[in-house]
Each structure stands twice: as structure tokens, then as C-alpha cells.
N, C-alpha and C. Protein backbone atom coordinates (compact mmCIF):
# COMPACT_ATOMS: atom_id res chain seq x y z
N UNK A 1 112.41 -86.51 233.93
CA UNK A 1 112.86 -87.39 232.87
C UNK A 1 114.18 -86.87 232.34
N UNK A 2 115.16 -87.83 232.05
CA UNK A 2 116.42 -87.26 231.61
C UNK A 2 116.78 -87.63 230.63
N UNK A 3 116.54 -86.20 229.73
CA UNK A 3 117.13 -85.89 228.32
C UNK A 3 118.64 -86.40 227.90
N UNK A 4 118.60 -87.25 227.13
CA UNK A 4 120.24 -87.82 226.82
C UNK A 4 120.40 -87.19 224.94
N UNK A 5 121.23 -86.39 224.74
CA UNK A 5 121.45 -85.29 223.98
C UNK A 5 122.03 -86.71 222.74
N UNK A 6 121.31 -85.99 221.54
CA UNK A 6 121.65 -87.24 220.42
C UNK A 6 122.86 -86.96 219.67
N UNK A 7 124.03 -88.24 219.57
CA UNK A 7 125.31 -87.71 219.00
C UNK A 7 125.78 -88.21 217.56
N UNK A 8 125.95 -87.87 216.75
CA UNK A 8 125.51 -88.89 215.08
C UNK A 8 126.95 -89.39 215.68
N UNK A 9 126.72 -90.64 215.14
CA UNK A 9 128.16 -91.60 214.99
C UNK A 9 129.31 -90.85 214.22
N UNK A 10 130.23 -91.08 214.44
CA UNK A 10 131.37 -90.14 213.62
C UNK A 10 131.73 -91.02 212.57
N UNK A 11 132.03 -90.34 211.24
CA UNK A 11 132.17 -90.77 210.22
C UNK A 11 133.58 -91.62 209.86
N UNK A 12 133.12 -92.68 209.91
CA UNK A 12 134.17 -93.80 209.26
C UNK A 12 134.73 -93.97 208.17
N UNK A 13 135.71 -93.69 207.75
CA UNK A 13 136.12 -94.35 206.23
C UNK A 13 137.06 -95.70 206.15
N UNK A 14 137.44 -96.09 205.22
CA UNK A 14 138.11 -97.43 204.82
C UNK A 14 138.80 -98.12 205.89
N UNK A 15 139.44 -98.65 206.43
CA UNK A 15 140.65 -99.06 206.90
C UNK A 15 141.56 -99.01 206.00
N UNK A 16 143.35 -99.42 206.09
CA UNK A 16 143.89 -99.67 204.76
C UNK A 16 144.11 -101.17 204.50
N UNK A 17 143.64 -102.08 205.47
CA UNK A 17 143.21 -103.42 204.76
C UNK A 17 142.16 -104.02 204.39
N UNK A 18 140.76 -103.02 204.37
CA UNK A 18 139.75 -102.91 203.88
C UNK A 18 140.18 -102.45 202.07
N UNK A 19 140.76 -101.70 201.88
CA UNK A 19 141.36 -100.88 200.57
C UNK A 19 142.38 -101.66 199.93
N UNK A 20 142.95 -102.16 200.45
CA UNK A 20 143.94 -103.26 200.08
C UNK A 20 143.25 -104.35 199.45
N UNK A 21 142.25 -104.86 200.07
CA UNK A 21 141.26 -106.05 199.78
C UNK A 21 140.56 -105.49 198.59
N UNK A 22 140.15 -104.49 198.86
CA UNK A 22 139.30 -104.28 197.97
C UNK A 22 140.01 -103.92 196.37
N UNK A 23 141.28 -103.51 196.06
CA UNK A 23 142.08 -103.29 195.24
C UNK A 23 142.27 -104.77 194.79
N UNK A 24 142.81 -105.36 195.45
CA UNK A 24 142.98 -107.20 195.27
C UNK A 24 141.74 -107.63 194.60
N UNK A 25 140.51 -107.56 194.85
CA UNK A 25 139.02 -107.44 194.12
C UNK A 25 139.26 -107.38 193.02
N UNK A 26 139.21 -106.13 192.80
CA UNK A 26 138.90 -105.50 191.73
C UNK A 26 139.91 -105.61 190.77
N UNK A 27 141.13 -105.93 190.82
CA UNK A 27 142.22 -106.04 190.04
C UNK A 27 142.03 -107.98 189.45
N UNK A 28 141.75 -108.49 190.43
CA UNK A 28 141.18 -110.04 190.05
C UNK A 28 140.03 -109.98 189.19
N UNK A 29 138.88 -109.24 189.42
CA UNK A 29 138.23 -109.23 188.28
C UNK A 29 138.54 -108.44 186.96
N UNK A 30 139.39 -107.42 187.09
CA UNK A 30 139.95 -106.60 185.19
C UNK A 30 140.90 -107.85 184.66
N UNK A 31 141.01 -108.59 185.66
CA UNK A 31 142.02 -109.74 185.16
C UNK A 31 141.47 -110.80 184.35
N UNK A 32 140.04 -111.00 184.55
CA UNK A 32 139.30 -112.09 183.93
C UNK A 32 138.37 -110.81 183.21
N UNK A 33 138.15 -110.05 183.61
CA UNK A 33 137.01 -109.34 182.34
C UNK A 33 137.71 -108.57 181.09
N UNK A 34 138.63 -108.30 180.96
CA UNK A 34 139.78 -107.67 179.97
C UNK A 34 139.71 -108.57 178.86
N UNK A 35 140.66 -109.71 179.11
CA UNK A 35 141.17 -110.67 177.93
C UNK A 35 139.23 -110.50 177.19
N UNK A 36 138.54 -110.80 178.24
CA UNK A 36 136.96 -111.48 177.60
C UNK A 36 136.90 -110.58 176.96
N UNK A 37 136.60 -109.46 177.10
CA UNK A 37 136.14 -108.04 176.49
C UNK A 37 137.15 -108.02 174.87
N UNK A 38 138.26 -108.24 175.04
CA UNK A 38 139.37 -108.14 173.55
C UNK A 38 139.18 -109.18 173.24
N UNK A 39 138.35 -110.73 173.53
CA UNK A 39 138.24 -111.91 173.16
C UNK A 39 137.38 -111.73 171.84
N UNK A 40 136.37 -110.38 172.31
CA UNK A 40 134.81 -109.95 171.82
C UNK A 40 135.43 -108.98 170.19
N UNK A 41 136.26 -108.09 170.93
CA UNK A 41 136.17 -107.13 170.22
C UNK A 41 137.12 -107.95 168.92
N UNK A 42 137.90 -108.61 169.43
CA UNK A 42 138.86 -109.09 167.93
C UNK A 42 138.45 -110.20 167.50
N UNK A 43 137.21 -110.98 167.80
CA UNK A 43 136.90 -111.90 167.36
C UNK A 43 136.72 -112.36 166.09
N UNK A 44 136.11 -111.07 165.24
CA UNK A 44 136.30 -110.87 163.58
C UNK A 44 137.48 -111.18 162.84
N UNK A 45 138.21 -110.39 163.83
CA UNK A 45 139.69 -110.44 162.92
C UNK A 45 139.83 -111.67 161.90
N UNK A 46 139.89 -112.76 162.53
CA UNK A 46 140.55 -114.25 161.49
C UNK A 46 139.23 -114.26 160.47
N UNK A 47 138.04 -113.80 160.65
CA UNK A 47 137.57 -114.09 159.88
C UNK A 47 137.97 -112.63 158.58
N UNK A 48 138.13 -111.78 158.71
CA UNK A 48 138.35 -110.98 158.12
C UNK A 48 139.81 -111.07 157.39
N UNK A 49 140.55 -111.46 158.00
CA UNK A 49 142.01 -111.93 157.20
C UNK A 49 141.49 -112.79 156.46
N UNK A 50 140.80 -114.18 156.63
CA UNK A 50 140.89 -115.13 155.68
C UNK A 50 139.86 -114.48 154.04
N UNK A 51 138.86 -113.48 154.44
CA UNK A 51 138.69 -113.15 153.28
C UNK A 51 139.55 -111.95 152.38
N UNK A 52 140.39 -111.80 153.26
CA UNK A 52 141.34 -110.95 152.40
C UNK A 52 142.83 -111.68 151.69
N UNK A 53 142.59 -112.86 152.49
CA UNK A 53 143.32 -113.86 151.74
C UNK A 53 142.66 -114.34 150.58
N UNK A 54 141.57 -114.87 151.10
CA UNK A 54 140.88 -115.25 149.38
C UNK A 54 140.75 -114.74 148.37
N UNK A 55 140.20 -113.28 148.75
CA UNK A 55 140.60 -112.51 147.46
C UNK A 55 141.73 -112.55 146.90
N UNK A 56 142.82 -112.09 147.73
CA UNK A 56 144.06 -111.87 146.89
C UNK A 56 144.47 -113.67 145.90
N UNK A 57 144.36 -114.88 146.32
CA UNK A 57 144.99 -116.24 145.97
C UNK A 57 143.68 -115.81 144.88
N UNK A 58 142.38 -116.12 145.01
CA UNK A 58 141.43 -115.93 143.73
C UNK A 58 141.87 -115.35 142.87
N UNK A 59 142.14 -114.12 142.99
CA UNK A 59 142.62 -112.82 142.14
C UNK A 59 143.72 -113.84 141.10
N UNK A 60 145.23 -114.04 141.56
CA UNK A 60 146.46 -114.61 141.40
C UNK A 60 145.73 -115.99 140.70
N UNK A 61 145.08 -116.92 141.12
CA UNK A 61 144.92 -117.91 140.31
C UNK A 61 144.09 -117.36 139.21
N UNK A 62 143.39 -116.79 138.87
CA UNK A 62 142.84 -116.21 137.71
C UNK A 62 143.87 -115.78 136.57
N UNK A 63 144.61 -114.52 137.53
CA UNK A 63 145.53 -114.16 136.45
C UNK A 63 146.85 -115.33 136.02
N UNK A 64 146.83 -115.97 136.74
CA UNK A 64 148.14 -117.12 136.23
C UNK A 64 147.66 -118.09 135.48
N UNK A 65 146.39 -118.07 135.38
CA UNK A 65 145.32 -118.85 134.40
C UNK A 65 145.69 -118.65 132.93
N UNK A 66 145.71 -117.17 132.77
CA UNK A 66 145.95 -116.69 131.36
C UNK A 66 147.12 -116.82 130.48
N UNK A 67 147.35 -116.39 129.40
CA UNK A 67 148.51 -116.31 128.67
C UNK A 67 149.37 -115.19 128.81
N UNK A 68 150.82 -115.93 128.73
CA UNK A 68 151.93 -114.83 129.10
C UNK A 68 151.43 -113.62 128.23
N UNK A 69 150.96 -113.74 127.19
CA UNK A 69 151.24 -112.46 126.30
C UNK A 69 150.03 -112.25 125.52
N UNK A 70 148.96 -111.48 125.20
CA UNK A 70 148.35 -110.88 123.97
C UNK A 70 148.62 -111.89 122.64
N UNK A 71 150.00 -111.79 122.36
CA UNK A 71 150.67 -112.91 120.96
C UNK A 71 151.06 -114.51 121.44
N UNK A 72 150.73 -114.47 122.84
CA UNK A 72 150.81 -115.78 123.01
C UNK A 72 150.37 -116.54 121.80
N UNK A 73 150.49 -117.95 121.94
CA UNK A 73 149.38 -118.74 121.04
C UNK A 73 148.59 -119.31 121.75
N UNK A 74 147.28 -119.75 121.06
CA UNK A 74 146.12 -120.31 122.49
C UNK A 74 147.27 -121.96 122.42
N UNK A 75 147.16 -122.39 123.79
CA UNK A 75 147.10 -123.86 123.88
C UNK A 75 148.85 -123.57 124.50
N UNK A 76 149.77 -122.30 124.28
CA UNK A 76 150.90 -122.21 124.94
C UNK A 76 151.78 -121.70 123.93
N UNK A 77 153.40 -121.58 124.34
CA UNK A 77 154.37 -121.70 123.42
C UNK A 77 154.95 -120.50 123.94
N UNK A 78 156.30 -120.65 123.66
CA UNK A 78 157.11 -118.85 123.35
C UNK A 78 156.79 -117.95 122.39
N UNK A 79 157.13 -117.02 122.81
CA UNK A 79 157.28 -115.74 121.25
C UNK A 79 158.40 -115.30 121.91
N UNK A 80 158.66 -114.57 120.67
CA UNK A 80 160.18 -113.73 120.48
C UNK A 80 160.60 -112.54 121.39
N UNK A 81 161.32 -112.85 122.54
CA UNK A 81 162.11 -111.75 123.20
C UNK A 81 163.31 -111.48 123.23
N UNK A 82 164.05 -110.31 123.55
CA UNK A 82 165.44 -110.42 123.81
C UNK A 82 166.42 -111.55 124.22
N UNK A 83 165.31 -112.13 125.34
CA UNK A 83 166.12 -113.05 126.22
C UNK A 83 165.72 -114.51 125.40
N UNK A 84 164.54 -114.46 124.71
CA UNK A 84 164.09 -115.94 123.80
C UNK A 84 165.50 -116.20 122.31
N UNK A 85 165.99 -115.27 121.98
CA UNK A 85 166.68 -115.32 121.18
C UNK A 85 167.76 -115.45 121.23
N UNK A 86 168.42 -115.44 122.60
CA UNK A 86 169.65 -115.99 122.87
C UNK A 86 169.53 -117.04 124.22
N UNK A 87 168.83 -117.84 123.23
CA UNK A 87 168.94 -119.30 124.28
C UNK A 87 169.16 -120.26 122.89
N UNK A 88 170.51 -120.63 122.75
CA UNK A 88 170.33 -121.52 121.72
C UNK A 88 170.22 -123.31 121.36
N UNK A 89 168.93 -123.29 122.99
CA UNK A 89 168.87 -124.83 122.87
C UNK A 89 167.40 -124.72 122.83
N UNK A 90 167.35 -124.02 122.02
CA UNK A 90 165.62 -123.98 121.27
C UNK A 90 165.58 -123.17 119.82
N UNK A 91 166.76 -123.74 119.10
CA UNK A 91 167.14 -123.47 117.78
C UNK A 91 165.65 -123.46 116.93
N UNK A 92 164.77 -123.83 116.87
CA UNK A 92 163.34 -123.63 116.54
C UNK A 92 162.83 -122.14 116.76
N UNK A 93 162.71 -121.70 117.88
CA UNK A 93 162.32 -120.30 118.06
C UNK A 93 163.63 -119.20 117.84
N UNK A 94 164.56 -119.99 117.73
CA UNK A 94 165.34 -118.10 117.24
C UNK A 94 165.10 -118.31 115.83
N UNK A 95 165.44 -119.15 114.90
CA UNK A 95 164.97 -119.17 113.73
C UNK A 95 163.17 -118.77 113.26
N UNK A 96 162.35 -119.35 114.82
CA UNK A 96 161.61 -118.20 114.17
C UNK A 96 161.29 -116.47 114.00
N UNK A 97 162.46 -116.51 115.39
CA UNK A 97 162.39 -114.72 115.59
C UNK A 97 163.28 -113.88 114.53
N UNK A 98 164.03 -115.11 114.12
CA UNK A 98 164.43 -114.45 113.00
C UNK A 98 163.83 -113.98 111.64
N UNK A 99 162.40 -114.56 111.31
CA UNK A 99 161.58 -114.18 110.27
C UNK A 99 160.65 -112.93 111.37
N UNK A 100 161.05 -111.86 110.08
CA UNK A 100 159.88 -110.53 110.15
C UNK A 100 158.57 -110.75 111.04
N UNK A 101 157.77 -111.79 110.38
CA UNK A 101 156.53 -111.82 110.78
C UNK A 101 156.33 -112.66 112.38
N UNK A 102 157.82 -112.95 112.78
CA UNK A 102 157.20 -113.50 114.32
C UNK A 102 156.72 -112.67 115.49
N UNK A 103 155.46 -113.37 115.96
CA UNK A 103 155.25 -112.69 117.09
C UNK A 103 156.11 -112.56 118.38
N UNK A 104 155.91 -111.04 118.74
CA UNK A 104 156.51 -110.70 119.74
C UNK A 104 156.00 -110.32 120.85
N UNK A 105 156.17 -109.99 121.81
CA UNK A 105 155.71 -109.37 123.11
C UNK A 105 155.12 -108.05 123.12
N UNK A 106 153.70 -107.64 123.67
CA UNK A 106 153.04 -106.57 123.18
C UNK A 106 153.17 -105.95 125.17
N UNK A 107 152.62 -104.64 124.64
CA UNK A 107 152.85 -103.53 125.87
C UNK A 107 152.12 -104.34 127.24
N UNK A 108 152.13 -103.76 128.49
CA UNK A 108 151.03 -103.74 129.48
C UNK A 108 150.53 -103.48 129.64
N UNK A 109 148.88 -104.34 129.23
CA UNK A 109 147.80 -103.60 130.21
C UNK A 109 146.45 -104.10 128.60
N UNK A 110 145.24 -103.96 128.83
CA UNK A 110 144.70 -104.18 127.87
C UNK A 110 144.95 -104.19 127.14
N UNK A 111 144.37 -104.95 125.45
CA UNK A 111 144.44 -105.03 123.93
C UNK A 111 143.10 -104.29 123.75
N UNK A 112 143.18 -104.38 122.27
CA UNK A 112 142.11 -103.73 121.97
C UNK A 112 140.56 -104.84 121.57
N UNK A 113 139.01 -104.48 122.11
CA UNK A 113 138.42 -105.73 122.23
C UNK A 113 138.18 -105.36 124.00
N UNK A 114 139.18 -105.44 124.59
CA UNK A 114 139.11 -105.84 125.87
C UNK A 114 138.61 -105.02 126.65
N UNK A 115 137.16 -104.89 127.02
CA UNK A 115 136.98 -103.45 127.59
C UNK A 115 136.26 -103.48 129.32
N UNK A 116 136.01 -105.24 128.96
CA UNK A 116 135.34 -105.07 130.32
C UNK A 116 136.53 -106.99 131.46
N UNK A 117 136.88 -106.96 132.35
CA UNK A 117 137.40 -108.30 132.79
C UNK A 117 137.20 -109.63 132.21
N UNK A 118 136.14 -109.80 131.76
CA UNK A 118 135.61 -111.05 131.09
C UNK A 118 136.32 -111.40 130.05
N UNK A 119 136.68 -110.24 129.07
CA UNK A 119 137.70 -110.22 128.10
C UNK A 119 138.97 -110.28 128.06
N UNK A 120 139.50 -110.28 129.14
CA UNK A 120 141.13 -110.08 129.90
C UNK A 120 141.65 -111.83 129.67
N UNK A 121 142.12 -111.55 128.71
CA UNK A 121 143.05 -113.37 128.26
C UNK A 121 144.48 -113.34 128.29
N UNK A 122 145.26 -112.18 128.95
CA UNK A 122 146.27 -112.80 129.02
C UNK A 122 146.72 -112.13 130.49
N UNK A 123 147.79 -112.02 131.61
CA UNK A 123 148.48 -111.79 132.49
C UNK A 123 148.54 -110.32 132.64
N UNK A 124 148.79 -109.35 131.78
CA UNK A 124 148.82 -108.09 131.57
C UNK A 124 148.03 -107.27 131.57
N UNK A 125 146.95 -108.06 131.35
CA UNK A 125 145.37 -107.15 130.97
C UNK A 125 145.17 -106.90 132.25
N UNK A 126 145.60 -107.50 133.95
CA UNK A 126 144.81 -107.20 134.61
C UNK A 126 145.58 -105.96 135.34
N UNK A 127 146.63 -105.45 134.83
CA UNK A 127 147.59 -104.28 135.87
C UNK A 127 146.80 -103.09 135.76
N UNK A 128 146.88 -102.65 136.82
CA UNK A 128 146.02 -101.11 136.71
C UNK A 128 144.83 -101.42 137.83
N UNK A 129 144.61 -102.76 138.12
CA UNK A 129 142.79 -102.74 138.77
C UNK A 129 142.94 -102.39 139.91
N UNK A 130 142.44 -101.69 140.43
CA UNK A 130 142.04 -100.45 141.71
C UNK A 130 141.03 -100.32 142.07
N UNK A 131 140.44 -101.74 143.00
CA UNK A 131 138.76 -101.56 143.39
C UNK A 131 139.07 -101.40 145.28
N UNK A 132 137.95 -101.00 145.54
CA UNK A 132 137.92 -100.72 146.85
C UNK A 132 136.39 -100.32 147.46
N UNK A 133 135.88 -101.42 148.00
CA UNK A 133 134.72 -101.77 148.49
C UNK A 133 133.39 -102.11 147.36
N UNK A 134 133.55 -101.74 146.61
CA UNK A 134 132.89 -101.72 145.13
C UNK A 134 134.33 -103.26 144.25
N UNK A 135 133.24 -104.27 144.46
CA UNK A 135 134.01 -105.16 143.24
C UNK A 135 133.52 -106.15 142.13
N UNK A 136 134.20 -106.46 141.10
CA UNK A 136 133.59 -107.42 140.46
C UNK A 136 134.16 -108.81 140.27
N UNK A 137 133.21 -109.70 139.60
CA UNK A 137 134.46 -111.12 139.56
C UNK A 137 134.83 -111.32 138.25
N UNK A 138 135.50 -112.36 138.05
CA UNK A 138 136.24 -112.47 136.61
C UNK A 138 134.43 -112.57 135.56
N UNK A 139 133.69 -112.90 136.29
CA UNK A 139 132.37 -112.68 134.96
C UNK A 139 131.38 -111.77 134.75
N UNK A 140 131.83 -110.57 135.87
CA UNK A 140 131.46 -109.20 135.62
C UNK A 140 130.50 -108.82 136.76
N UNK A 141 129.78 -110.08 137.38
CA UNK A 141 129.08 -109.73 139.21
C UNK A 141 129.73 -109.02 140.01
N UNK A 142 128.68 -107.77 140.00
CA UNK A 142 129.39 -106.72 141.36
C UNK A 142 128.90 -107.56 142.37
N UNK A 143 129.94 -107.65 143.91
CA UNK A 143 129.65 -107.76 145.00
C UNK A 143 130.41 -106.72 145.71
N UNK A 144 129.66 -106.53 147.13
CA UNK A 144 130.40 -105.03 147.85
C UNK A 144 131.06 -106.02 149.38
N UNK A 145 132.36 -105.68 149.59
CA UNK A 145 132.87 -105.97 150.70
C UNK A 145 133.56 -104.86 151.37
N UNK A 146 132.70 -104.07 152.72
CA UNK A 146 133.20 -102.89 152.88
C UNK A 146 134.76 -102.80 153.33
N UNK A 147 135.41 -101.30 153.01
CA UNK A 147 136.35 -101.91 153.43
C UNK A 147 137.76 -102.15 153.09
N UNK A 148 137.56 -103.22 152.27
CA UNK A 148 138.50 -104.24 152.00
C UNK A 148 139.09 -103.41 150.39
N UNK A 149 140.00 -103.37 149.95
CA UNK A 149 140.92 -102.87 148.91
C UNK A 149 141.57 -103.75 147.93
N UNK A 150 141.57 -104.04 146.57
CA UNK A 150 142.44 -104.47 145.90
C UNK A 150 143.21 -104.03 144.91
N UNK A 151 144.51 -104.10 144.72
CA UNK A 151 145.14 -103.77 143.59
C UNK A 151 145.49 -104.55 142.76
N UNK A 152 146.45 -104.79 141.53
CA UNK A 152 147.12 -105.45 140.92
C UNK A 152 147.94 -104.41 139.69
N UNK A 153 149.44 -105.32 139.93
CA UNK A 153 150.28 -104.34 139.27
C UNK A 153 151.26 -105.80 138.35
N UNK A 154 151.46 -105.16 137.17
CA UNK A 154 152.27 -106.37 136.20
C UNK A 154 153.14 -105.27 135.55
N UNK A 155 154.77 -106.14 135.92
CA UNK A 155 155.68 -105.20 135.05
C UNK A 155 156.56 -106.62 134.49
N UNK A 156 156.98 -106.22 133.26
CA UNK A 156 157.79 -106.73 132.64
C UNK A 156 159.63 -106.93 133.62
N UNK A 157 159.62 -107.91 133.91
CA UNK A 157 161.52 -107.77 134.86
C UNK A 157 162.37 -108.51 134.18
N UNK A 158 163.48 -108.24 134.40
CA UNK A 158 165.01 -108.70 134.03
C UNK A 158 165.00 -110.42 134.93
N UNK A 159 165.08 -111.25 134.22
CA UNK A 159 165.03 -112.32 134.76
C UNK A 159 166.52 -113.29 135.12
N UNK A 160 167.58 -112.06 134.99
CA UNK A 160 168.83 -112.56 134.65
C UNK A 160 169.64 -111.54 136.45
N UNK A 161 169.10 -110.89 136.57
CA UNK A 161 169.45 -110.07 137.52
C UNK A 161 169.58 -110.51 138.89
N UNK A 162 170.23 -110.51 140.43
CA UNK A 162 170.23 -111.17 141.25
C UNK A 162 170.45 -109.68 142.22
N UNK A 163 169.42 -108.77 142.89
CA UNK A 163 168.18 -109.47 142.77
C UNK A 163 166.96 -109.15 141.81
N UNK A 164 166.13 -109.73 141.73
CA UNK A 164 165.24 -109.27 140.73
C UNK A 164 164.44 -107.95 140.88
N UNK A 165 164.75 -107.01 139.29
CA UNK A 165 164.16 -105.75 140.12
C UNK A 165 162.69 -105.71 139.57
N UNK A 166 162.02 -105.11 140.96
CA UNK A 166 160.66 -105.11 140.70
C UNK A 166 159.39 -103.50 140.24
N UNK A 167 160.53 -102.49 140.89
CA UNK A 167 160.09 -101.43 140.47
C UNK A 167 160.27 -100.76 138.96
N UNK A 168 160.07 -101.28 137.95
CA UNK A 168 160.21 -100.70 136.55
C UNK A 168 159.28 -100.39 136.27
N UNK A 169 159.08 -99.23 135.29
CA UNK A 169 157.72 -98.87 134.91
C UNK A 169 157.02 -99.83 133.91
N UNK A 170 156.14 -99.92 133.32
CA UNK A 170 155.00 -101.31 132.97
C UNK A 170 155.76 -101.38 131.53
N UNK A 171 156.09 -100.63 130.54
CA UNK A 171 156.83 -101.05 129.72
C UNK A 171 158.49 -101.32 129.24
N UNK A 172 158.84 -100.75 130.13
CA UNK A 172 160.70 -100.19 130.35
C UNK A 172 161.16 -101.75 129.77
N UNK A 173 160.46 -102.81 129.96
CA UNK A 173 161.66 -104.28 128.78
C UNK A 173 160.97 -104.93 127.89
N UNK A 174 160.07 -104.34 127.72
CA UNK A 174 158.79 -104.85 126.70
C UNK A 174 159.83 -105.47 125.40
N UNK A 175 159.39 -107.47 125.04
CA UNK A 175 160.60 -107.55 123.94
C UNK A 175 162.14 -107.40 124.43
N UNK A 176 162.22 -107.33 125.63
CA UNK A 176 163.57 -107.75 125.94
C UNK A 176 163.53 -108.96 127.01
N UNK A 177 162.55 -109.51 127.73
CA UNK A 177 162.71 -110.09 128.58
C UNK A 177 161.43 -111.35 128.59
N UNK A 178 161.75 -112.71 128.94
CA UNK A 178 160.66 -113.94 128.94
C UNK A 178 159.82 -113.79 130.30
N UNK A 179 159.81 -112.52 130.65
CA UNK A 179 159.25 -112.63 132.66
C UNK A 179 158.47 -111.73 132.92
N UNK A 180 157.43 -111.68 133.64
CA UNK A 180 156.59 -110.72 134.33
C UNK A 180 156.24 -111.11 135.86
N UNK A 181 155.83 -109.92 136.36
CA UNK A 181 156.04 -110.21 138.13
C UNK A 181 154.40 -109.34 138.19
N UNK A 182 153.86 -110.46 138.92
CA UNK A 182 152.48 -110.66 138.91
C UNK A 182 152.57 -110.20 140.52
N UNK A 183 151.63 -108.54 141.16
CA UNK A 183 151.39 -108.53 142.57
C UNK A 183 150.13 -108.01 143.01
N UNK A 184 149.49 -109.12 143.82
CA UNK A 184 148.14 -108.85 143.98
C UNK A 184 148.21 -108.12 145.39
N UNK A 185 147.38 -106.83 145.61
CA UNK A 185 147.56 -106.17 147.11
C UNK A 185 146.32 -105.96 147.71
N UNK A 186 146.28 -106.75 148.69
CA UNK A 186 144.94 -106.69 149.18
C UNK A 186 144.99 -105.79 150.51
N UNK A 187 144.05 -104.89 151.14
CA UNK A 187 143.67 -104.48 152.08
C UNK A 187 142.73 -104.31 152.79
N UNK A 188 142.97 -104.92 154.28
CA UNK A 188 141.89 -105.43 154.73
C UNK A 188 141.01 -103.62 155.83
N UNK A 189 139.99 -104.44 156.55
CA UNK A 189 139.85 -103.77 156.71
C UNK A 189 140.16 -103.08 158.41
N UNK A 190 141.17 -103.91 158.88
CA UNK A 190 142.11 -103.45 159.84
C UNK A 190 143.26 -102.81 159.46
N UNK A 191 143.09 -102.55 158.36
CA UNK A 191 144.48 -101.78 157.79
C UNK A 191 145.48 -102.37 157.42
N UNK A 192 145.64 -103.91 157.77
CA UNK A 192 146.71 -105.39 157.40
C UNK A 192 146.65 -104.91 155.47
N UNK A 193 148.12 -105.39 155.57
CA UNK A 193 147.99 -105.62 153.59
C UNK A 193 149.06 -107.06 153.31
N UNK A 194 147.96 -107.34 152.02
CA UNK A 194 148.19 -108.67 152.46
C UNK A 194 149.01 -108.95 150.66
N UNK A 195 149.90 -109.36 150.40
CA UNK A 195 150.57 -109.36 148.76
C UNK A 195 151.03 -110.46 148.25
N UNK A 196 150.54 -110.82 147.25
CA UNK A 196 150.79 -112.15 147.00
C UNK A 196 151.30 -111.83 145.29
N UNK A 197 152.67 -112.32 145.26
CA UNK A 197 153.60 -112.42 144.62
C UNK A 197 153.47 -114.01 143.42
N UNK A 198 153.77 -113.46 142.13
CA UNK A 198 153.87 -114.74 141.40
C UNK A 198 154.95 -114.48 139.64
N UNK A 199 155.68 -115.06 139.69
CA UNK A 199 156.18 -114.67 138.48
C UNK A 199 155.69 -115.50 136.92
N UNK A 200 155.59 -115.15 136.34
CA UNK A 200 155.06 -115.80 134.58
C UNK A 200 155.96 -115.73 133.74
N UNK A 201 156.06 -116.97 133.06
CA UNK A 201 157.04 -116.99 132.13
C UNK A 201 156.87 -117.41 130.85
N UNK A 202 157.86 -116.67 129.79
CA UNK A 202 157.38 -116.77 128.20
C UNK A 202 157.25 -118.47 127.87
N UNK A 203 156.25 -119.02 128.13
CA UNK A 203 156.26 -120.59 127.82
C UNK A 203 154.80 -120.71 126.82
């Protein structure tokens, strides 16, 4: 009987148009599974901007709700500033800034009374607020949105200036000027900041 000696097949690897093909593969599918995969992962996003939009326009319509000033009067009107007293086509209010007892324009930032938001009646009361994931609403309900950041900053500005300056410290024209620059800063929680700008005027 004749023994035929056993020989393992010799080891094959790729061709290079086997590897070629197969690169072509695989590059066609990262081509369609990629976008899907970042379709997934950023899908939040718009929803997460639009509530960091809402906050901030909520915020801003609240505070533009209120009165320019502490001495406002309820229902509207001017009081006496630098800049109210030399406008003389409202001969009514310099004559009244000219009596002692007219009201004038008070500092930034709470009165006294005012200790919790609910109480905040005029534009000024709200500079200083610094919440961040912990918040409340204008009627004192905490809700938590992780995350997400708000500020608000009110300074008294030169309304005569071109351009208008916005960095002054909160009292630096207190009584010199009919204007405040209202900025709500929201931050989301992609790190986007989102600012919504509004100016108020002694009316």
C-alpha cells in the first residue's frame, strides 16, 4: 500500500484586489454609519438651545415688564435725571426737577422690602441674579435644569454716546442718565452662551 505523505496547504493571505475591495467596503459603510451615529449623538442639541432661548426671552420679558426706576410712578412717567432736565420740550418735568422734593433715580439693584423675586418691581432689582442649575420663576417655584446657567446684569449708560458704553460699574451715572442696558446670559449646557440685550428708558 502506498503511503502518500500529508502536505498542509500553504498559507494564503489577501490578494491586493481582495484588500482594495475590501477597503472600498468598509469605507462605504463609515460613510453611511458616521453621519447616523452624530445624527444620534447631537440630536438634543436644538432641543437644548431652544430652552436656553426661552429662558433667556422669559427672563427679558419679565424684566422689561417693570418700571424704569424704584421712583418710577405706578402706571409710568419720567423722573428727574441729568439728561431729563435738559430736554426742554417737556417744560413740565424740568420745572418739576426743579422743586426739592422731585423724584429721582435710585441706585442698582434691590430696594428695601424686596427680599425675595416676587417683590422685584422695577428693571434694577433683577442685576446680580446668578443661578445655575438650581432656579426659580418670577413667583418663587424652584425648578432644576441641569446644566444650564443664568445671569443678569443692569447698568445705568450714557445714552448720548456713539458707541454706547456698556461696561460701567452699576452705579457710575446714577441721576445723570434716562437709560439702562438690560443683559440676560444664558448658558447652555454645550457650553453655547446665549445674550439677549434690551435697553429701558426713563418713560
Amino acid at each position: 500500500m502506498e503511503h502518500v505523505a500529508y502536505k498542509p496547504a500553504a498559507n494564503r493571505g489577501f490578494t491586493l484586489i481582495e484588500t482594495v475591495i475590501t477597503i472600498v467596503i468598509l469605507g462605504a459603510v463609515a460613510g453611511i454609519l458616521v453621519p447616523f451615529f452624530n445624527a444620534i449623538v447631537h440630536s438634543p442639541d436644538p432641543v437644548i438651545r431652544e430652552r436656553a432661548i426661552s429662558m433667556g426671552q422669559g427672563m427679558m420679558d419679565e424684566i422689561m415688564a417693570k418700571r424704569w426706576d424704584e421712583d418710577t410712578p405706578m402706571g409710568g412717567g419720567p423722573i428727574c435725571t441729568g439728561e431729563s432736565t435738559s430736554k426742554g420740550t417737556r417744560p413740565s418735568l424740568v420745572d418739576n426737577c426743579a422743586n426739592p422734593g422731585a423724584l429721582t433715580a435710585s441706585a442698582i439693584g434691590t430696594d428695601t422690602g424686596e427680599n425675595q423675586r416676587a417683590d422685584y418691581d422695577d428693571v434694577d432689582d433683577y442685576n446680580g441674579i446668578n443661578e445655575s442649575s438650581n432656579f426659580t420663576d418670577q413667583n418663587g417655584a424652584a425648578f432644576i435644569l441641569t446644566g444650564y446657567s443664568r445671569q443678569v446684569s443692569v447698568r445705568y449708560i450714557p445714552s448720548t454716546t456713539n458707541p454706547i458704553t456698556h461696561d460701567l460699574p452699576a452705579g457710575s451715572l446714577m441721576n445723570q442718565t434716562d437709560t439702562k442696558r438690560v443683559v440676560v446670559t444664558i448658558t447652555s449646557p454645550l457650553g453655547e452662551v446665549f445674550r439677549f440685550v434690551a435697553v429701558a428708558c426713563n418713560l
